[in-house]
Protein backbone atom coordinates (compact mmCIF):
# COMPACT_ATOMS: atom_id res chain seq x y z
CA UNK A 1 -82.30 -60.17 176.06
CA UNK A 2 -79.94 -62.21 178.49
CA UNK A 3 -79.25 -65.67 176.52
CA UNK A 4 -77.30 -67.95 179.14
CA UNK A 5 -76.00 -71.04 178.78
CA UNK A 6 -76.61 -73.91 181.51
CA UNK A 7 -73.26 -74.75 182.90
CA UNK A 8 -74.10 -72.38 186.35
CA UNK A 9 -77.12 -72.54 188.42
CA UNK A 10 -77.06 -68.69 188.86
CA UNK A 11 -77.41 -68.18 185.14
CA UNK A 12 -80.70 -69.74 185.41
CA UNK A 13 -81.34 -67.97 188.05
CA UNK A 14 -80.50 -64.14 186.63
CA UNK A 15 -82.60 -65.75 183.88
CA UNK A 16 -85.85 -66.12 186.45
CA UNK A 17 -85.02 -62.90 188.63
CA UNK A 18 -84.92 -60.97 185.06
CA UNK A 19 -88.39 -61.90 184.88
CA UNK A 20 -89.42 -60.43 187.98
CA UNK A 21 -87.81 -57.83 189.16
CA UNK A 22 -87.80 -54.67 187.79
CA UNK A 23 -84.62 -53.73 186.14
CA UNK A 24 -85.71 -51.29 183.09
CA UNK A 25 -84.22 -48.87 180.62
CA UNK A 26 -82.50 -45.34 181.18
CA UNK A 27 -80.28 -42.76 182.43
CA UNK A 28 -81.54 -39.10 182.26
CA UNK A 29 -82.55 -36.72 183.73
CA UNK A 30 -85.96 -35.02 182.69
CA UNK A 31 -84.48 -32.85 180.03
CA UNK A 32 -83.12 -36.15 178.48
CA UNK A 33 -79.46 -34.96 177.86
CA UNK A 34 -77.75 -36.78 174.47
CA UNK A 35 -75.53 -39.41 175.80
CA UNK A 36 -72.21 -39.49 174.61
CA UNK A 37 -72.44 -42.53 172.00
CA UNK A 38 -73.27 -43.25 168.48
CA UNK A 39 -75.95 -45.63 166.47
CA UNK A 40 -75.35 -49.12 167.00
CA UNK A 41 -75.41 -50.45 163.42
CA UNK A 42 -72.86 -53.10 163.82
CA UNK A 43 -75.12 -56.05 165.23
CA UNK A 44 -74.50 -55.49 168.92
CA UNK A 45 -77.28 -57.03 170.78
CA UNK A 46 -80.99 -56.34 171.12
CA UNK A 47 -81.21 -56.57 174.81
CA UNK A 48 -84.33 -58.32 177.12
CA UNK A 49 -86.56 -56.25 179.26
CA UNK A 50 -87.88 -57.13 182.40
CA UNK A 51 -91.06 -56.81 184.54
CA UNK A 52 -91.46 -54.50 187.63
CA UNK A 53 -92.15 -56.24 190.70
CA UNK A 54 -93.28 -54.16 194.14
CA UNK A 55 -89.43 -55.38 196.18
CA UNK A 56 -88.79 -52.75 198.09
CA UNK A 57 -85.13 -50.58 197.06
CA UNK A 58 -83.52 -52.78 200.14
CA UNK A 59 -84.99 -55.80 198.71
CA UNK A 60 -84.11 -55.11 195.33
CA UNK A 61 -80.42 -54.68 196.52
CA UNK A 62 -80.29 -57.63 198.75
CA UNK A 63 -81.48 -59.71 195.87
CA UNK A 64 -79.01 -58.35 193.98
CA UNK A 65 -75.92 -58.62 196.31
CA UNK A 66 -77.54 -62.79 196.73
CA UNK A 67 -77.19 -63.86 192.94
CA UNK A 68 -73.52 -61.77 193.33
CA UNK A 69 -72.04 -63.67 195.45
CA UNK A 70 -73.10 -66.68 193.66
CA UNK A 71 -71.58 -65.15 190.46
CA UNK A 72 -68.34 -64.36 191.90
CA UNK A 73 -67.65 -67.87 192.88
CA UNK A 74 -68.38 -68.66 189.72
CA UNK A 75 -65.04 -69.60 187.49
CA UNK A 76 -66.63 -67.43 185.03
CA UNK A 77 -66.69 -64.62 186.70
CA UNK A 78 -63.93 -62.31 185.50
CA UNK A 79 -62.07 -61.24 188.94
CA UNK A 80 -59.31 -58.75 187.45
CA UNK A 81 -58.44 -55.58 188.89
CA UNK A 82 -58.26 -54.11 185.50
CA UNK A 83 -61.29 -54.71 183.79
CA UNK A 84 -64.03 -53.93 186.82
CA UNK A 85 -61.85 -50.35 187.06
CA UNK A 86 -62.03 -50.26 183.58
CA UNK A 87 -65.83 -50.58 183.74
CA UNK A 88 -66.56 -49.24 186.43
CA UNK A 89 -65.35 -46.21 185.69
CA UNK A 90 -66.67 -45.97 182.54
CA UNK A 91 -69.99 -46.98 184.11
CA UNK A 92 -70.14 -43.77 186.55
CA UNK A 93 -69.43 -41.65 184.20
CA UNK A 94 -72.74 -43.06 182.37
CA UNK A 95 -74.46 -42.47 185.54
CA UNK A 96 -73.23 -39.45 186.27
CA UNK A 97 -75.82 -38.47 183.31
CA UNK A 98 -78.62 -38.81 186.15
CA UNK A 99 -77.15 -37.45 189.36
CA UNK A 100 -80.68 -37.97 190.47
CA UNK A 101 -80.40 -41.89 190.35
CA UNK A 102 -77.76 -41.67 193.07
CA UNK A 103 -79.68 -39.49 195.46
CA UNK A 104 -77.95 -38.05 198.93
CA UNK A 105 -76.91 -41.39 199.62
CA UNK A 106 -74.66 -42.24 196.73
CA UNK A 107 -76.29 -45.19 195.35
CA UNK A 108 -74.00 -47.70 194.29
CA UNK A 109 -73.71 -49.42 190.49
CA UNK A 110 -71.58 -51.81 190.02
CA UNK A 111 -70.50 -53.16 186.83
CA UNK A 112 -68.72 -56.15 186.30
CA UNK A 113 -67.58 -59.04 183.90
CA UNK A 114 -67.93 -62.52 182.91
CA UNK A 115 -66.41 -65.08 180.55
CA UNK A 116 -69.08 -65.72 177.85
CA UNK A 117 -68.76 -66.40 174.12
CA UNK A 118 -71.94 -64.36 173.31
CA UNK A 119 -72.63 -60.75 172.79
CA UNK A 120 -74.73 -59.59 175.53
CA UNK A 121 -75.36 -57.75 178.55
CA UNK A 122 -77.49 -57.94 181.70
CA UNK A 123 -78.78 -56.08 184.37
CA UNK A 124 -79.50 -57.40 188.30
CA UNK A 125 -81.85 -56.20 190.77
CA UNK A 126 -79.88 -53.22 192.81
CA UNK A 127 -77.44 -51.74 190.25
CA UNK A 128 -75.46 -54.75 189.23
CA UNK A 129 -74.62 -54.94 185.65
CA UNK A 130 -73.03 -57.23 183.90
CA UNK A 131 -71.16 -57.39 180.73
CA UNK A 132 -70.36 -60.67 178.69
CA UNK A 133 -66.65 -60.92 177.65
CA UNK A 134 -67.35 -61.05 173.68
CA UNK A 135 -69.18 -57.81 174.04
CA UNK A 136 -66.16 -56.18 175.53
CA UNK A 137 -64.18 -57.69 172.66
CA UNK A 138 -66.36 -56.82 169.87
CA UNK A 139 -67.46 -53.55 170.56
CA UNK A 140 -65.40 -51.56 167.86
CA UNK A 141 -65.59 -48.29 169.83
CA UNK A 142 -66.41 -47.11 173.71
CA UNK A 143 -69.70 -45.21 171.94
CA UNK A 144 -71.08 -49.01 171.11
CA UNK A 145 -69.91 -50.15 174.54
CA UNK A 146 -72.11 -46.96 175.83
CA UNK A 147 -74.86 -47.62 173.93
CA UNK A 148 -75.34 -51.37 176.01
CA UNK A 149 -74.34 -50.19 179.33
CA UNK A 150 -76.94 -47.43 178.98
CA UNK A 151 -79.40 -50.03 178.01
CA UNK A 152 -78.77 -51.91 180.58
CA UNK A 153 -78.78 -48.57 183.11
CA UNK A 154 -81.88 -47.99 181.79
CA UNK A 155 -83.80 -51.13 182.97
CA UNK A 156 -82.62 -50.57 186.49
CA UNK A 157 -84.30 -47.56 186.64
CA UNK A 158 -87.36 -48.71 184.86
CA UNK A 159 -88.23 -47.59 181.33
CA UNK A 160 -89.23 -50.76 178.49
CA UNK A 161 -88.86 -51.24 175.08
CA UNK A 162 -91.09 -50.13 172.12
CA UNK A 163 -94.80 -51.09 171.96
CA UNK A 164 -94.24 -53.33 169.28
CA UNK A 165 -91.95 -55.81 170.76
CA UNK A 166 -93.31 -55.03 174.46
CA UNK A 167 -96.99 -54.51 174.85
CA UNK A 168 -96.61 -54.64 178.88
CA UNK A 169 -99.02 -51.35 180.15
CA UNK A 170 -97.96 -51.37 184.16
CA UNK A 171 -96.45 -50.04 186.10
CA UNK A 172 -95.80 -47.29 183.48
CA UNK A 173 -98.13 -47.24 180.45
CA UNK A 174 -95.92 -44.67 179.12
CA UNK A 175 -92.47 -45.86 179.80
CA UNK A 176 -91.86 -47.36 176.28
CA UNK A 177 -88.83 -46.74 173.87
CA UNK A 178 -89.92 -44.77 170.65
CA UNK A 179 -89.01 -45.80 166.72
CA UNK A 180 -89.34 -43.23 164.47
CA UNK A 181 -90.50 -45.17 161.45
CA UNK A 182 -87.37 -46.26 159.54
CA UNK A 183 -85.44 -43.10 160.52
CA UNK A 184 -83.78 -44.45 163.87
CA UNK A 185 -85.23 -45.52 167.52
CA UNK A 186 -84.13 -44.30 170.71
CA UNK A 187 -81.76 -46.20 173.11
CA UNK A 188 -84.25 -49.09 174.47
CA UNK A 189 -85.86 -50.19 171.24
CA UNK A 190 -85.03 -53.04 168.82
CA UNK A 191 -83.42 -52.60 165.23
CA UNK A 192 -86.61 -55.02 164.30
CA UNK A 193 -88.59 -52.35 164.65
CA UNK A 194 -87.56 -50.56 161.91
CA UNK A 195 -85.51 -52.86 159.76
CA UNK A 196 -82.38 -51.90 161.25
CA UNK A 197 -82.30 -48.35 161.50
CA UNK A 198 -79.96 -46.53 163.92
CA UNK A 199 -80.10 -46.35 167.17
CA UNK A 200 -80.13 -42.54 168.53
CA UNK A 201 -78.70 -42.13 171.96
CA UNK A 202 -81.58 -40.42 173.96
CA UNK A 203 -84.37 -41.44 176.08
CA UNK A 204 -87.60 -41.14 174.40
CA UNK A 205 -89.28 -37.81 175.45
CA UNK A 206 -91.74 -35.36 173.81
CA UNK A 207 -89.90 -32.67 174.71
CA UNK A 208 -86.20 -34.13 173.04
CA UNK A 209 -85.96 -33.49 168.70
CA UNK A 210 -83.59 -34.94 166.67
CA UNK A 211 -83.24 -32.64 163.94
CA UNK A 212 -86.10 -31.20 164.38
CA UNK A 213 -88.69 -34.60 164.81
CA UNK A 214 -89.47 -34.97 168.70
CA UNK A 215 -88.18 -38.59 169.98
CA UNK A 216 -91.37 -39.50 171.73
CA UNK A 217 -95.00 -38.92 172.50
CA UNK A 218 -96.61 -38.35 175.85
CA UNK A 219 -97.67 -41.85 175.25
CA UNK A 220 -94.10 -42.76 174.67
CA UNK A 221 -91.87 -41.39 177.77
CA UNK A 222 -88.97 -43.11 179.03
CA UNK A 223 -87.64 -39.70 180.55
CA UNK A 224 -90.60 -39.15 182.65
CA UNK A 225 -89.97 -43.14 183.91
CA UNK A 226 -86.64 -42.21 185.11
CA UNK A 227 -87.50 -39.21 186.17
CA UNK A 228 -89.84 -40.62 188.66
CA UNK A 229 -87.68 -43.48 189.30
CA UNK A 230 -84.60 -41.80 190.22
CA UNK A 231 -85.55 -41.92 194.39
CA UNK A 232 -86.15 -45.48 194.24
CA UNK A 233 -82.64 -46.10 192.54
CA UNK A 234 -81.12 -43.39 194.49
CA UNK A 235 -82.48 -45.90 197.83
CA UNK A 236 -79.98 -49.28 196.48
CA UNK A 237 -77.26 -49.39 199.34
């Protein structure tokens, strides 16, 4: 979940927005390809979910592009050439996972960094993502790093965590992570869930094994979320 301190009024306000906007968890298309990452057993965050709201793509992206400009007058805000390429490249090539996400128009992400002592992540209505500055200096490989920025992906597009730490039922009553009892959990669910097992990179999906165990139920479908998903993301310009 985003943790932000109080020293900028937009913090507070990415808080709120979280809240209310829908900005949930994927990157896949239906077939749920493996993304190219590892388990994330080195205490990287658990990250927040948020709650759908009915904006409108435009909306979603004007909203967006609103707390954005806020954030890049911030002093915080972490305007170098090198690190948004850095991360933004390595973002689309995330994304590139879910062509459908982008539609015909090319839907814009946009990932970007600010100073912050804590290791965490966020996501922003439209495609905005953004990455605290300890996270980019703890992550011990780009496969953790992947692991958070496919989180993050995720809850744009609209898929929650596991049933046990979110019990939310709409919009998508089946759009929850999956934990395979203390085996390992998919990308969107919480290491609390299963006493800190790994974290498998791949959508939950009935269809999807891991050595030979499927990584969801039809009750538990984060692929099906995205896959239905993708034209409203593919509409953020």
């Amino acid at each position: 979940m985003l943790q932000l301190s109080p020293r900028r009024p937009w913090r507070r306000l990415v808080t709120a927005v979280s809240l209310a906007v829908a900005t949930a968890a994927a990157l896949a298309a239906p077939t749920v390809p493996v993304l190219h990452g590892s388990t994330d057993t080195t205490g990287l965050p658990t990250l927040g979910d948020t709650a759908r709201s009915d904006l409108s793509p435009v909306m979603e992206r004007k909203l967006g592009e609103e707390i954005m400009n806020d954030i890049r007058r911030d002093p915080d805000y972490l305007d170098d050439d090198a690190v948004i390429e850095f991360l933004n490249n390595f973002g689309e090539n995330l994304v590139s996972f879910a062509p459908g996400a982008r539609g015909e128009m090319n839907a814009d992400f946009f990932f970007f960094a600010v100073r912050d002592p804590m290791i965490n992540a966020f996501a922003l209505p439209g495609g905005f993502i953004g990455v605290h500055s300890q996270l980019l200096l703890s992550a011990q490989n780009e496969s953790e790093l992947a692991s958070v920025l496919s989180h993050e992906i995720g809850h744009i597009i609209g898929a929650r965590h596991e049933l046990d730490i979110d019990k939310t039922m709409t919009p998508f009553p089946y759009g929850h992570g999956y934990v395979n009892g203390t085996k390992w959990r998919d990308i969107m669910s919480y290491k609390e869930s299963c006493g800190g097992c790994p974290r498998i990179p791949v959508w939950s999906s009935p269809i999807v094994r891991i050595n030979g165990e499927p990584a969801g139920t039809p009750e538990l479908d984060n692929a099906r979320v995205i896959s239905e998903q993708s034209a409203r993301v593919a509409a953020f310009r």
